[in-house]
N, C-alpha and C. Protein backbone atom coordinates (compact mmCIF):
# COMPACT_ATOMS: atom_id res chain seq x y z
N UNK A 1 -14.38 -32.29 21.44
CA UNK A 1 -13.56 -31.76 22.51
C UNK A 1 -14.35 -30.66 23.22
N UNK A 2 -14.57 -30.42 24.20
CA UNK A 2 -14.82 -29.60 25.19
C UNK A 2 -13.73 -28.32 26.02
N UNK A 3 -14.27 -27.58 25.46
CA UNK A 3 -13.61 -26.36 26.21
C UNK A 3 -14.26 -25.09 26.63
N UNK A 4 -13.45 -24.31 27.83
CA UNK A 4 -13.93 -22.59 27.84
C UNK A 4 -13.37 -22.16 27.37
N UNK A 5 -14.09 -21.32 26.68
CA UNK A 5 -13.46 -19.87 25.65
C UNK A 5 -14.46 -18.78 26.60
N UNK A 6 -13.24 -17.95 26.28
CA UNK A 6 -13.81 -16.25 27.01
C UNK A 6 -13.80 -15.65 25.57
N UNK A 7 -14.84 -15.25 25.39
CA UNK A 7 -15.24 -14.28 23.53
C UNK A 7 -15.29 -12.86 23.88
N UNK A 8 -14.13 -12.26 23.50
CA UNK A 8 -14.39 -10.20 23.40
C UNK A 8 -16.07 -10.24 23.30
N UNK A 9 -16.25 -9.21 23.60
CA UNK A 9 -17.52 -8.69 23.54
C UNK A 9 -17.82 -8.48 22.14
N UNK A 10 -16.83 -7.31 21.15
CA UNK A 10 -17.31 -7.71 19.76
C UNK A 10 -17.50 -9.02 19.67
N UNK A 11 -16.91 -9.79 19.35
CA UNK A 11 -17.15 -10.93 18.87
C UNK A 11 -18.33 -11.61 19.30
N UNK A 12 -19.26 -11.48 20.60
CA UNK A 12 -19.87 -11.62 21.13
C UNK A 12 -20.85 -11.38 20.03
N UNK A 13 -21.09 -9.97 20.02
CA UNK A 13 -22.49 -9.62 19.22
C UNK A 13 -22.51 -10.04 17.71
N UNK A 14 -21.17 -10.25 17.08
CA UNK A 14 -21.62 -10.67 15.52
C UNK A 14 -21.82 -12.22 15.58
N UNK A 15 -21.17 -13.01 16.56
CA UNK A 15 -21.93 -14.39 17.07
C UNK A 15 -23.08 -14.57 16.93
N UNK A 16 -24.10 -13.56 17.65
CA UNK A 16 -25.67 -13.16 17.93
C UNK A 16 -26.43 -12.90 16.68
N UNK A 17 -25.39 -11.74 16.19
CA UNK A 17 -25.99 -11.73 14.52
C UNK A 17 -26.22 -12.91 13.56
N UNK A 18 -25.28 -13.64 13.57
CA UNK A 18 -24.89 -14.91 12.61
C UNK A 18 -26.11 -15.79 13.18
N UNK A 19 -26.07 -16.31 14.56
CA UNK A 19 -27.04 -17.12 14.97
C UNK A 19 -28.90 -16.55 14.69
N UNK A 20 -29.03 -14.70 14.76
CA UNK A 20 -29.95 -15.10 14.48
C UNK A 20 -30.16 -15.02 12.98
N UNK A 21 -29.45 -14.85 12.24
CA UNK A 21 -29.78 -14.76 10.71
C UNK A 21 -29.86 -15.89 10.42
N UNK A 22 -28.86 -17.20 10.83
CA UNK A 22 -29.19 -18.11 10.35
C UNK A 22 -29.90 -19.33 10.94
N UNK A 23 -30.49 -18.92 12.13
CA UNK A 23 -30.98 -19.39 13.15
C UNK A 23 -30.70 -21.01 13.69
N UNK A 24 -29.19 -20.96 13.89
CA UNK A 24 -28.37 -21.89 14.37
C UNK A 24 -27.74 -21.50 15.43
N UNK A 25 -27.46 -22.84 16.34
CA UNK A 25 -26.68 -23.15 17.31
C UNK A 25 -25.93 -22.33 17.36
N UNK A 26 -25.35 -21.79 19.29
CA UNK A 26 -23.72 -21.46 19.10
C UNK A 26 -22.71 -22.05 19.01
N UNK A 27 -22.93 -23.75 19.19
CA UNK A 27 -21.89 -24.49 18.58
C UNK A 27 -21.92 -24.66 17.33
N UNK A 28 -22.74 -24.66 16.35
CA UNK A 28 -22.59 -24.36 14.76
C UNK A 28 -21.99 -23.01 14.49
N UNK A 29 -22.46 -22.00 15.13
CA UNK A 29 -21.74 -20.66 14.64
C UNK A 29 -20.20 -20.69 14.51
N UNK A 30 -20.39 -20.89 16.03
CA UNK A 30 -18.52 -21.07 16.32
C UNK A 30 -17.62 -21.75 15.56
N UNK A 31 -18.41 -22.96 14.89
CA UNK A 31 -17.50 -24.01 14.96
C UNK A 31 -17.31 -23.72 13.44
N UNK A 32 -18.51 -22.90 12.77
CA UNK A 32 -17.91 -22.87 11.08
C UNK A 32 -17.14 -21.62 11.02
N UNK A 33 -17.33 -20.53 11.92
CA UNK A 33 -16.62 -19.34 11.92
C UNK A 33 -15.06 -19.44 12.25
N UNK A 34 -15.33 -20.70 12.98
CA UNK A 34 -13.15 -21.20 13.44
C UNK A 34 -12.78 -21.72 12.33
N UNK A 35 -13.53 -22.71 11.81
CA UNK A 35 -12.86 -23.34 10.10
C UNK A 35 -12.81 -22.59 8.85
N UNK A 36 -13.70 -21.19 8.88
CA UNK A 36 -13.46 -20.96 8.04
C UNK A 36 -12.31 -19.65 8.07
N UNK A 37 -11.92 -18.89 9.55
CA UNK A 37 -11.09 -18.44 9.74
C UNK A 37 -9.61 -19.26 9.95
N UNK A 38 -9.83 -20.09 9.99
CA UNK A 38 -8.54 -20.97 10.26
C UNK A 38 -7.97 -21.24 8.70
N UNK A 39 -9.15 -21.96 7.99
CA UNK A 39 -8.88 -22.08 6.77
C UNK A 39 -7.98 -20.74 5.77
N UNK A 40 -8.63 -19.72 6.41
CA UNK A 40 -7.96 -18.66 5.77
C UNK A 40 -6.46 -18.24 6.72
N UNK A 41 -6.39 -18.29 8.01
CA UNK A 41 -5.43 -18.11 8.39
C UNK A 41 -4.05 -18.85 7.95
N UNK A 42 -4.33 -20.20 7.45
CA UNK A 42 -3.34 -21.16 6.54
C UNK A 42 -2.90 -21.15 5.35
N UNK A 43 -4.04 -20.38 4.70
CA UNK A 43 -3.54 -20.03 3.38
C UNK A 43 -2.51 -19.20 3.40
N UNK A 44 -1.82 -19.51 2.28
CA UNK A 44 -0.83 -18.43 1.92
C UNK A 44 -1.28 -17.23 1.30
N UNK A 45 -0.59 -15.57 1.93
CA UNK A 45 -1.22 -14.57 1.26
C UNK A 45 -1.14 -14.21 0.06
N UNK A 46 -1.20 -14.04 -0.56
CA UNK A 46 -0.93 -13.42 -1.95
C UNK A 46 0.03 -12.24 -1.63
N UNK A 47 1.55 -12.22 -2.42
CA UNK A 47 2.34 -10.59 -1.92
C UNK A 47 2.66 -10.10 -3.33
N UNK A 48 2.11 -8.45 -3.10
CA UNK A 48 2.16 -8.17 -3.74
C UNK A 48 3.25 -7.66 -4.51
N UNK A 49 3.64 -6.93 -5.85
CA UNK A 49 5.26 -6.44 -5.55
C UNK A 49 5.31 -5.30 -5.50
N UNK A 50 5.80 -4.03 -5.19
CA UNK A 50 6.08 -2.67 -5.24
C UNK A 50 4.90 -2.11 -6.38
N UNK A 51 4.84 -1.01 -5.77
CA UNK A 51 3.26 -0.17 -6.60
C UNK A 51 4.37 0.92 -6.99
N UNK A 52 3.93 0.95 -8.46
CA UNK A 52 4.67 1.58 -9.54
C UNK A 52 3.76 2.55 -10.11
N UNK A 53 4.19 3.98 -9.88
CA UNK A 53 3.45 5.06 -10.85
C UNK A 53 3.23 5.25 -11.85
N UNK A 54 2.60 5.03 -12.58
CA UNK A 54 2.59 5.18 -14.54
C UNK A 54 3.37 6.84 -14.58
N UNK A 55 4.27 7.19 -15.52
CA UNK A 55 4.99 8.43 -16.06
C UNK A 55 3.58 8.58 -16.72
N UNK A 56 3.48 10.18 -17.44
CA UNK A 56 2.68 10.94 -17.34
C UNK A 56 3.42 12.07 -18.06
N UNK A 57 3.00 12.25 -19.28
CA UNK A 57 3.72 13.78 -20.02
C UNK A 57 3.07 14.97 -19.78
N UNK A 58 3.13 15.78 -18.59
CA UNK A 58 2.70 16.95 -18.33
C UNK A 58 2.80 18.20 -19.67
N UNK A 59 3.73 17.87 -20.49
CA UNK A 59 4.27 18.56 -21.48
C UNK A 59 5.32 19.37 -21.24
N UNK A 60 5.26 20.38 -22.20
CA UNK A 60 7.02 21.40 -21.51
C UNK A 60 6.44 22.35 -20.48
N UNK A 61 7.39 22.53 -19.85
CA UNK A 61 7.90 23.45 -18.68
C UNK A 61 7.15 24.73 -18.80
N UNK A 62 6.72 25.72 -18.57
CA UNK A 62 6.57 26.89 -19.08
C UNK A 62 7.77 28.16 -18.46
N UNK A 63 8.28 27.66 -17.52
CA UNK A 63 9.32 28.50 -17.09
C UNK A 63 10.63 28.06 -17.67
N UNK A 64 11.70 29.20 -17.79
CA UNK A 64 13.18 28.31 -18.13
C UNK A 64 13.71 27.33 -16.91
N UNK A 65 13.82 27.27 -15.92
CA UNK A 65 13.91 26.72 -14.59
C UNK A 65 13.13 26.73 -13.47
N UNK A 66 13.22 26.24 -13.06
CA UNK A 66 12.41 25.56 -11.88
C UNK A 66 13.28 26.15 -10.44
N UNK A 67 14.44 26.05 -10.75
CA UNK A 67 15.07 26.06 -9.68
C UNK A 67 15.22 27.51 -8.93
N UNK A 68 15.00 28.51 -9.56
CA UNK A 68 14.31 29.64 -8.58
C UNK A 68 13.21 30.05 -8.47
N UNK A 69 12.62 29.48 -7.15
CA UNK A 69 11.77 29.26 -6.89
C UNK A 69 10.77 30.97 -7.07
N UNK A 70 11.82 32.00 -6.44
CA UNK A 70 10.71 33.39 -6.59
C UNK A 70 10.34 34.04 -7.81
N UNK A 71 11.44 33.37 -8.63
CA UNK A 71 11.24 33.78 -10.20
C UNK A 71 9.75 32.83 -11.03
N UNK A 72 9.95 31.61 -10.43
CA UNK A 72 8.39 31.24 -10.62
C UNK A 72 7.68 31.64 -10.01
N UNK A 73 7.42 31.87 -8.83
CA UNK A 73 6.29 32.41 -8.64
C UNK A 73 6.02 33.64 -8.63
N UNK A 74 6.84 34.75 -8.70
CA UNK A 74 6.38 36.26 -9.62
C UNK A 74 6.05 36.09 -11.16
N UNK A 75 6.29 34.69 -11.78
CA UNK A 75 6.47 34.91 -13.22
C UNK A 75 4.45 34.11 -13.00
N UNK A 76 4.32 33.28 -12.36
CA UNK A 76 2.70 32.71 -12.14
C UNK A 76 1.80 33.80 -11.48
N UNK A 77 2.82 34.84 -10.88
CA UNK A 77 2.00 35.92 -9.65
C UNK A 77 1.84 37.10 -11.06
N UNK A 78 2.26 36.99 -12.10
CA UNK A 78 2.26 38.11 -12.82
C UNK A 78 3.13 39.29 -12.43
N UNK A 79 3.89 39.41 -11.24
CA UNK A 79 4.47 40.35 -10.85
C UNK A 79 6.23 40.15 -11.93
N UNK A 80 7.14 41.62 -11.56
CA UNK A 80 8.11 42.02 -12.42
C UNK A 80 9.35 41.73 -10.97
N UNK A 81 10.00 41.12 -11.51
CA UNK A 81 11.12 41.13 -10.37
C UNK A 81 11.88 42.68 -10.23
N UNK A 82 11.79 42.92 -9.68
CA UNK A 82 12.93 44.50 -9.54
C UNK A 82 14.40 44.04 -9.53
């Protein structure tokens, strides 16, 4: 079959690359670079499922709570609450 194709400019130069590394045709380049992108475009992807954190024992707490926040950090600042 015969056709025009307009090629991005990238695509242009790794064309150039391929042809001269393997010092083939631009109808060989093209034509294995479409089958073997096509080939992959048909496959089915592989999906993955949800990325899960491994838990992790930091150990105990060193403060009684967490939840006031200035009391930790005068108690990490070394400072005395007034």
């Amino acid at each position: 079959m015969r056709t025009t194709l307009t090629l991005d400019d990238d695509v242009t130069v790794l064309i150039e690359k391929v042809r001269r590394r393997e010092k083939a045709g631009l109808k060989a380049v093209v034509n294995e670079a479409l089958r073997r992108g096509l080939r992959h475009m048909l496959t089915p992807q592989k999906t993955r499922g949800p990325y899960r954190t491994p838990a992790v024992s930091l150990g105990k707490c060193f403060y009684g709570s967490l939840d006031d926040v200035a009391e930790v950090l005068a108690v990490a600042e070394r400072e005395d609450l007034a």
